[in-house]
Protein backbone atom coordinates (compact mmCIF):
# COMPACT_ATOMS: atom_id res chain seq x y z
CA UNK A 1 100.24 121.47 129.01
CA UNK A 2 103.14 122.82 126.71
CA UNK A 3 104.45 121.20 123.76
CA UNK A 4 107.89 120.85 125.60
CA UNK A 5 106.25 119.06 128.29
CA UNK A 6 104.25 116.60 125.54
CA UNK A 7 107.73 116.24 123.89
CA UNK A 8 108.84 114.73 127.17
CA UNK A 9 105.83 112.92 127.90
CA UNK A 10 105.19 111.51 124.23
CA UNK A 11 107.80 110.81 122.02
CA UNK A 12 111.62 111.11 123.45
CA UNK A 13 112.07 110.11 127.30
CA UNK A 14 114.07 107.49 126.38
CA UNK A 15 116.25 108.78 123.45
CA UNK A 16 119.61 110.05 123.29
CA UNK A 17 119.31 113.68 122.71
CA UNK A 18 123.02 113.51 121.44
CA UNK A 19 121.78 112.29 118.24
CA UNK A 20 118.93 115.34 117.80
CA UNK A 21 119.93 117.21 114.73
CA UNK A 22 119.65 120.70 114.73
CA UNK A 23 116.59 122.54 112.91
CA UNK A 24 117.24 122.26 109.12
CA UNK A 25 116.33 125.50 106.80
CA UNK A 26 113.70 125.30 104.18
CA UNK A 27 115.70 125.50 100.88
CA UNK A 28 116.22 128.53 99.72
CA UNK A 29 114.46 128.79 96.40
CA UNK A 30 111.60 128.01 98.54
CA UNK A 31 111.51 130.36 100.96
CA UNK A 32 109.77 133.08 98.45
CA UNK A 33 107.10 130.82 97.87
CA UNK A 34 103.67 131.65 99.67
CA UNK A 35 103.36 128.38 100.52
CA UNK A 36 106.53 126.93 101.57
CA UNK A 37 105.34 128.26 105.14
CA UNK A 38 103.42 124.82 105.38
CA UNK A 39 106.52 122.43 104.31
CA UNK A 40 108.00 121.19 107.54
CA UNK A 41 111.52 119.67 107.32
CA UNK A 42 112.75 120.57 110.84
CA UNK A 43 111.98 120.93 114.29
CA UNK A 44 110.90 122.84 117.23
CA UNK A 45 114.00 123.43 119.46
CA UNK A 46 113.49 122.07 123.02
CA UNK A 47 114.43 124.51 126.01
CA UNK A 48 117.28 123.34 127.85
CA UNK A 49 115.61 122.59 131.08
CA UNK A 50 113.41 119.94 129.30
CA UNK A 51 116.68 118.43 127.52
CA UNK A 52 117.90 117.90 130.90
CA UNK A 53 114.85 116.45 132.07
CA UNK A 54 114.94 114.22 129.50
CA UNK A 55 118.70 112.74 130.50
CA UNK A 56 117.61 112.30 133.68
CA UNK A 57 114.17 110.20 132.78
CA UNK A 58 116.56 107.95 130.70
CA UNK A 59 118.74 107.21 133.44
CA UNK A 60 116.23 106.42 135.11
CA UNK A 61 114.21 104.06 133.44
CA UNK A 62 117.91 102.41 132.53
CA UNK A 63 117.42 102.99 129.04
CA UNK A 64 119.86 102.18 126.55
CA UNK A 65 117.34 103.08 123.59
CA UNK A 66 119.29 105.40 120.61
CA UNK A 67 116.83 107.96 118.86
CA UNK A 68 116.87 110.81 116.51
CA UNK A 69 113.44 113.01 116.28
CA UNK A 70 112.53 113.93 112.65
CA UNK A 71 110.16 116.12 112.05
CA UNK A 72 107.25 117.82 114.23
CA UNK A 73 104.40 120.34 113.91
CA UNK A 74 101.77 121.70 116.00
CA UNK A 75 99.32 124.93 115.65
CA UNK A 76 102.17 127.23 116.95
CA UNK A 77 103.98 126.53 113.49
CA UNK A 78 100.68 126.56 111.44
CA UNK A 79 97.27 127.97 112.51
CA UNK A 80 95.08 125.35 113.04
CA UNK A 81 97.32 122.56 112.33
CA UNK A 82 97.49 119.08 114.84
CA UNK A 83 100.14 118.38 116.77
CA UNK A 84 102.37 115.44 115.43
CA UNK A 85 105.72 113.86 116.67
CA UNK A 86 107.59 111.49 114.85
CA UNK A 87 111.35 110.09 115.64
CA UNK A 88 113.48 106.76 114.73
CA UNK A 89 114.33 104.71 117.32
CA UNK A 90 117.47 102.67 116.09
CA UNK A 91 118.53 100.39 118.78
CA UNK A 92 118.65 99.16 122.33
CA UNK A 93 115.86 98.49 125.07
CA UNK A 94 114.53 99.69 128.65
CA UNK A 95 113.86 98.24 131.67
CA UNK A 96 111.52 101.23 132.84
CA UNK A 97 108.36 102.95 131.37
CA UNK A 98 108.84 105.90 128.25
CA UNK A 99 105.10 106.90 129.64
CA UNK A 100 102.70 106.77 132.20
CA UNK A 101 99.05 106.29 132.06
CA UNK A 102 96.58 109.22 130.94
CA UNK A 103 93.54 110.28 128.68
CA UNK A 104 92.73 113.02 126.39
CA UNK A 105 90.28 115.16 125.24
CA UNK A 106 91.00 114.58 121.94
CA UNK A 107 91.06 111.14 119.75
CA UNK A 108 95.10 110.51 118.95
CA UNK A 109 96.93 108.02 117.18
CA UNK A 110 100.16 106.40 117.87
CA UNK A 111 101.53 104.44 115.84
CA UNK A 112 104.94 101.42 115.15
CA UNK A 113 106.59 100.96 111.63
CA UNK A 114 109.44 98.33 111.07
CA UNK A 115 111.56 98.80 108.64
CA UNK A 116 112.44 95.36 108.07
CA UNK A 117 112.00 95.97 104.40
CA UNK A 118 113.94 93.35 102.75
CA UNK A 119 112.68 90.44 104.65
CA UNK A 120 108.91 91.22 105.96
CA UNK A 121 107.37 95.15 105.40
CA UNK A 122 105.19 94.53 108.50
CA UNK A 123 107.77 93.03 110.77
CA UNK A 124 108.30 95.68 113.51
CA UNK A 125 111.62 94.54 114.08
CA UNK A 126 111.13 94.54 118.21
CA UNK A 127 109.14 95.02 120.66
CA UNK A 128 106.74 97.17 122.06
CA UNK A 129 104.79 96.76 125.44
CA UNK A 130 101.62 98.99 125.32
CA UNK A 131 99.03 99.51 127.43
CA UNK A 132 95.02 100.47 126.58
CA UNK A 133 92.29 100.87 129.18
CA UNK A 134 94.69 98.77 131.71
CA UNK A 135 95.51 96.12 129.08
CA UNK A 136 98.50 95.25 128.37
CA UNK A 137 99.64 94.56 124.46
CA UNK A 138 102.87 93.22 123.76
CA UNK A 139 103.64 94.83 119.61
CA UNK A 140 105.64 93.23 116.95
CA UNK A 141 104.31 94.18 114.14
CA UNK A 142 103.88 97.60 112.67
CA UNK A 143 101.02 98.92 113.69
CA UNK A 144 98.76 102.01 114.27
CA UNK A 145 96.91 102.64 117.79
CA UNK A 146 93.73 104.71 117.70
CA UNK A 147 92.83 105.79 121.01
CA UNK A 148 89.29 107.67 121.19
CA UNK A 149 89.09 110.46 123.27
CA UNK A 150 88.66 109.93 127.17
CA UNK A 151 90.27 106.61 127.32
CA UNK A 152 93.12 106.22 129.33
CA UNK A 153 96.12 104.50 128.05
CA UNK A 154 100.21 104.00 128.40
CA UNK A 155 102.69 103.34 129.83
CA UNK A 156 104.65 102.31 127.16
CA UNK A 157 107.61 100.34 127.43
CA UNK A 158 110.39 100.19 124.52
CA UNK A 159 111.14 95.97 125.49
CA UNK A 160 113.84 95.42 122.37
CA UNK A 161 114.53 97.47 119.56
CA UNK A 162 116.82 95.28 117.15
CA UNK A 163 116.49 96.97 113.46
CA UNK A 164 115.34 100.86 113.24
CA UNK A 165 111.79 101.61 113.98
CA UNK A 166 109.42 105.17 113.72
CA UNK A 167 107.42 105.89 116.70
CA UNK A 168 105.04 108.19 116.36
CA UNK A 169 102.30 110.12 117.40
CA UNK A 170 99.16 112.60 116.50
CA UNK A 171 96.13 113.54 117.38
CA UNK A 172 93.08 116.06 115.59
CA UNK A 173 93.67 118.56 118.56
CA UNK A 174 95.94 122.23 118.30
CA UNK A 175 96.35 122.35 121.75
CA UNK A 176 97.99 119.51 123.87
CA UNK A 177 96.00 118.19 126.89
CA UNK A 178 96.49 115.48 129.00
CA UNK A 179 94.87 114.32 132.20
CA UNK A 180 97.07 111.54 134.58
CA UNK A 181 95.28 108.65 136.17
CA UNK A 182 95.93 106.19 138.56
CA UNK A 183 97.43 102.90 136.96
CA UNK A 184 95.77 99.28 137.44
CA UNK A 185 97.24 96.49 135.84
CA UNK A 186 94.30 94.35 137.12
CA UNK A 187 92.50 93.71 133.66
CA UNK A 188 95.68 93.19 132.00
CA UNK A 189 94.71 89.97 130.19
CA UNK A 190 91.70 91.32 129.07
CA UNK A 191 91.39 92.42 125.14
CA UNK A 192 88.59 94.50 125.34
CA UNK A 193 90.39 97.19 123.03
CA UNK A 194 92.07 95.06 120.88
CA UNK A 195 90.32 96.55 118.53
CA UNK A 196 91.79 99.82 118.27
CA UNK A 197 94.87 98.61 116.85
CA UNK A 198 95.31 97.89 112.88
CA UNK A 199 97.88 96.00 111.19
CA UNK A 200 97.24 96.40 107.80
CA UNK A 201 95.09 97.78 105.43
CA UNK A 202 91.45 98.24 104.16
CA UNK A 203 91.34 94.67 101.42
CA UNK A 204 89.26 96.69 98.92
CA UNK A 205 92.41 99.10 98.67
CA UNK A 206 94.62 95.86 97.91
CA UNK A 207 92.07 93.74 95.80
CA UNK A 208 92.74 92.22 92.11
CA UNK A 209 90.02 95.31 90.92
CA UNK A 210 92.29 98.19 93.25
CA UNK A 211 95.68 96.60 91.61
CA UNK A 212 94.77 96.77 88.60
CA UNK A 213 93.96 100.25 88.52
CA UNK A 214 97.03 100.96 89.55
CA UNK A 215 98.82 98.97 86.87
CA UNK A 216 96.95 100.96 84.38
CA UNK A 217 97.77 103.90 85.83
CA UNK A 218 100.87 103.44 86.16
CA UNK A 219 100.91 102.59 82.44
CA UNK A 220 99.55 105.69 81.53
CA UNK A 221 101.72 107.86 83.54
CA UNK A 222 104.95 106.25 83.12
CA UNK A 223 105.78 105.11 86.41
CA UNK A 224 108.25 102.09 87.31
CA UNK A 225 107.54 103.39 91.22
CA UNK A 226 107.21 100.16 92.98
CA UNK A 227 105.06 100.26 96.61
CA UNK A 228 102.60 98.64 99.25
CA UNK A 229 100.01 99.82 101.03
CA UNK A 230 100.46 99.35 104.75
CA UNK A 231 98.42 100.75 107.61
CA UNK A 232 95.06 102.15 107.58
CA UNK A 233 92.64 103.06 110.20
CA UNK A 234 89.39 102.34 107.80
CA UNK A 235 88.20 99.44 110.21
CA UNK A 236 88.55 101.21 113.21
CA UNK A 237 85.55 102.34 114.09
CA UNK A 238 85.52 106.10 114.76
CA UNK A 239 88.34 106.80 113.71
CA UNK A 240 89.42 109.63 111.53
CA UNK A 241 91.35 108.79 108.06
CA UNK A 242 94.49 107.89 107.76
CA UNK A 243 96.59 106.18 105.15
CA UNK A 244 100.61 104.80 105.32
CA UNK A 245 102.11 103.25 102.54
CA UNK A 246 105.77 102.71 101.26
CA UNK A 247 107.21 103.43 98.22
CA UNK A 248 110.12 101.56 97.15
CA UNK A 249 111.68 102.76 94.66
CA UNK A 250 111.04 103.51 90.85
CA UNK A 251 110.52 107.22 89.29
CA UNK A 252 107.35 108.25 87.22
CA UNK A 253 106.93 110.24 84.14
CA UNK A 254 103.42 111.58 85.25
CA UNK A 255 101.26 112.56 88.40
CA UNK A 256 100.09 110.36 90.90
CA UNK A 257 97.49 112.31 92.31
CA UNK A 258 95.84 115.12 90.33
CA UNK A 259 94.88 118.71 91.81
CA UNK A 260 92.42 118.71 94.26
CA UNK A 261 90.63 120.13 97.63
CA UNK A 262 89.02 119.04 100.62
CA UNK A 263 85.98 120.26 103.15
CA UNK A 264 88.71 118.64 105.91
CA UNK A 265 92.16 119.95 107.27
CA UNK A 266 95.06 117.34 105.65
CA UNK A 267 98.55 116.30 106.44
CA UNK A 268 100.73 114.66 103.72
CA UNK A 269 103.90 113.01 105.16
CA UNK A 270 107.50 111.59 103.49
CA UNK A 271 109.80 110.01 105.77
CA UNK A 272 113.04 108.47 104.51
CA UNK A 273 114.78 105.39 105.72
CA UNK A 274 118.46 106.15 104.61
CA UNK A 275 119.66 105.48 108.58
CA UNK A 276 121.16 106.81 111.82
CA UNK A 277 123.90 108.66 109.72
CA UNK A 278 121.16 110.72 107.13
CA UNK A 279 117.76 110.74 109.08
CA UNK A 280 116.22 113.65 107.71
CA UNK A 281 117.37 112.67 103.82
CA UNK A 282 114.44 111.46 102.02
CA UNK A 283 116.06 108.95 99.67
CA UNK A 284 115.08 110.88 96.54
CA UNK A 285 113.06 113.55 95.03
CA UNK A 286 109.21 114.26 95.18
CA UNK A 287 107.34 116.85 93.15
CA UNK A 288 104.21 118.42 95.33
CA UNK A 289 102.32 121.03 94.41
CA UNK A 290 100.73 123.89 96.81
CA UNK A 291 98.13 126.42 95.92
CA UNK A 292 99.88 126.58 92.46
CA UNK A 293 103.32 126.26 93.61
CA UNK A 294 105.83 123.36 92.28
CA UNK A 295 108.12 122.37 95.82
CA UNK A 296 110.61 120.02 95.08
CA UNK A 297 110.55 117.65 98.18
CA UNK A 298 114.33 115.71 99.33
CA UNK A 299 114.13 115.53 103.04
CA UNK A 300 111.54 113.70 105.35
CA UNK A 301 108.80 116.41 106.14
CA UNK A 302 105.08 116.83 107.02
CA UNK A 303 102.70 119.20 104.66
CA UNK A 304 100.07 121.16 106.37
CA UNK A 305 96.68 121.50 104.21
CA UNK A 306 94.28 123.56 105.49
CA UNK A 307 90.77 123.07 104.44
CA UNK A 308 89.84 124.18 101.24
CA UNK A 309 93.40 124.52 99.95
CA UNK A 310 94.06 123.08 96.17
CA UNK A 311 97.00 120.72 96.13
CA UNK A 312 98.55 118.06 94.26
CA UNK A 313 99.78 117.16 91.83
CA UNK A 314 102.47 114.97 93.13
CA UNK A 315 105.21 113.48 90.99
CA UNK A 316 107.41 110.78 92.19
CA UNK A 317 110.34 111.90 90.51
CA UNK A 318 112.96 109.74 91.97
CA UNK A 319 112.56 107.00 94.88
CA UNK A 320 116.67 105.70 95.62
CA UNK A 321 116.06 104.14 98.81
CA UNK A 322 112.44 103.38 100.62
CA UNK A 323 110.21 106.51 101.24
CA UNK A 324 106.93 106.05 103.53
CA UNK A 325 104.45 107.97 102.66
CA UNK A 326 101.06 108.92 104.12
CA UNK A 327 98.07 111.49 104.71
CA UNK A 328 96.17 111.89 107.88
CA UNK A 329 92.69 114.48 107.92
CA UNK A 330 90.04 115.25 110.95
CA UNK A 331 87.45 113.54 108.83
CA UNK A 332 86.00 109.86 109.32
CA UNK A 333 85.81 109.68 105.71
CA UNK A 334 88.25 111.18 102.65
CA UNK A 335 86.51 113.14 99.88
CA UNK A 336 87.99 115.89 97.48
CA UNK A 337 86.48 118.13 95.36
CA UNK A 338 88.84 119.04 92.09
């Protein structure tokens, strides 16, 4: 299956494609850089046939849902890399399906974040009707969804969306597959994969040992960055890593993370909540380094590390407004090698 047809199938049926910005240019100063190739800011643009197919699906499931996609990435914009989607859904609701029922051959993710943040970090702000092996899950929470390879799941229907949420999906695959099956809501009650789905994090990564490392290290570095950890997929059994946080605001003096590799392929995300009217602006300033290179990071974007690449360090220069940050790798368990 193409990517335009996953685009359809995945992430936008029911979004207004009136509010899809248009591809945004890597900065220049970058551009020179050898690896500024693997800095993703924008998007693939979506034939016109499939942007009318799109209208038509939302008319039809009487959608009124708003929703601008941010950033993408697949193997066709770096060798090797997974495909990822990931767009803000701002407002409104559906009476019809976004998705109908299928399996890969490949273990994916999708996941819900709220962005509730002043009143409740893990309030999804809405809600989310989801179905897993025929079950149906109704999600209010942020969340993330690992579904294993071979088991069948959607439709997915967008029930309210009151305060902006990021849908999203990826999967440890380069090529998009999908197989349709025929839908049974029979064993809807049932909770058999109830499992699959995490709402918060691995404890040892929050207990009074984890924070205080972090207090000292922020000591030493300078930092006044203020975050949580949110999502993880460390209990899901497997499942390959993955990591979400926020950041809320602050700026550091020092690196967070120091130079590094892995023996797995990585993808480091930044997504910024400044709202309907800046999507792609990050909400401040990140310092990441590639392969040697210093990028200076100030829009939402996904970083493609192959395997074996050094990276790091990063900087959190400036944090304005909320920035969620995370990493994702095809391994069930992270290790580096500096």
């Amino acid at each position: 299956m193409t990517k335009a047809i996953r685009i359809v199938g995945v992430s936008i049926i029911l979004v207004f494609l009136a509010s899809m910005p248009a591809a945004l240019a890597p900065d220049a100063a970058s551009a020179a850089q050898k690896y500024a190739q693997f800095i993703f800011t924008d998007l693939k643009p979506v034939p016109p046939q499939m942007a009318e197919m799109m209208k038509q699906m939302q008319v039809k499931s009487q959608s009124t849902v708003e929703g601008t996609r941010i950033v993408d990435l697949d193997t066709t914009r770096a060798e090797g890399a997974p495909y990822m989607d990931f767009v803000w859904l701002w407002k409104g609701s559906a009476k019809g399906y976004s998705e109908e029922e299928h399996f890969h051959d490949f273990d994916e993710v999708i996941g819900f974040i709220g962005s509730r943040l002043d009143k409740d970090p893990r309030d999804l702000g809405g809600e989310m009707e989801v179905w897993l092996g025929g079950e149906k899950y109704l999600i209010t929470r942020s969340c993330l969804i690992f579904v294993p390879k071979g088991m069948k799941h959607c439709p997915i229907r967008f029930n309210r969306i009151d305060s902006p949420i990021l849908f999203f999906s990826f999967g440890m695959a380069t090529k998009y597959s999908r197989t349709p099956t025929k839908f049974d809501d029979s064993k809807s009650a049932e909770r058999k994969y109830a499992k699959y789905i995490s709402y918060d994090v691995n404890p040892s990564k929050v207990s009074p040992e984890a924070v205080k490392r972090m207090e000292e290290m922020n000591k030493r570095i300078g930092s006044t960055v203020a975050g949580t950890r949110l999502l993880d997929l460390d209990n899901v059994e497997g499942s390959f890593y993955t990591d979400f946080a926020w950041l809320w605001k602050g700026s550091a003096e020092g690196n967070s993370a120091e130079e590094h590799a892995h023996d797995f392929d990585e993808v480091i995300g930044f997504i910024g909540t400044r709202g309907q009217g800046a999507p792609n602006d990050l909400g401040g300033e990140i310092e990441v380094w590639l392969g040697g290179e210093k990028h200076l990071i100030n829009k939402s974007c996904l970083i493609w590390v192959p395997k074996g690449l050094k990276h790091c360090p990063i900087r959190f220069k400036r944090i304005d407004s909320p920035v969620l940050f995370f990493s994702v790798g095809n391994s069930g368990k992270y290790t580096s090698t500096r």
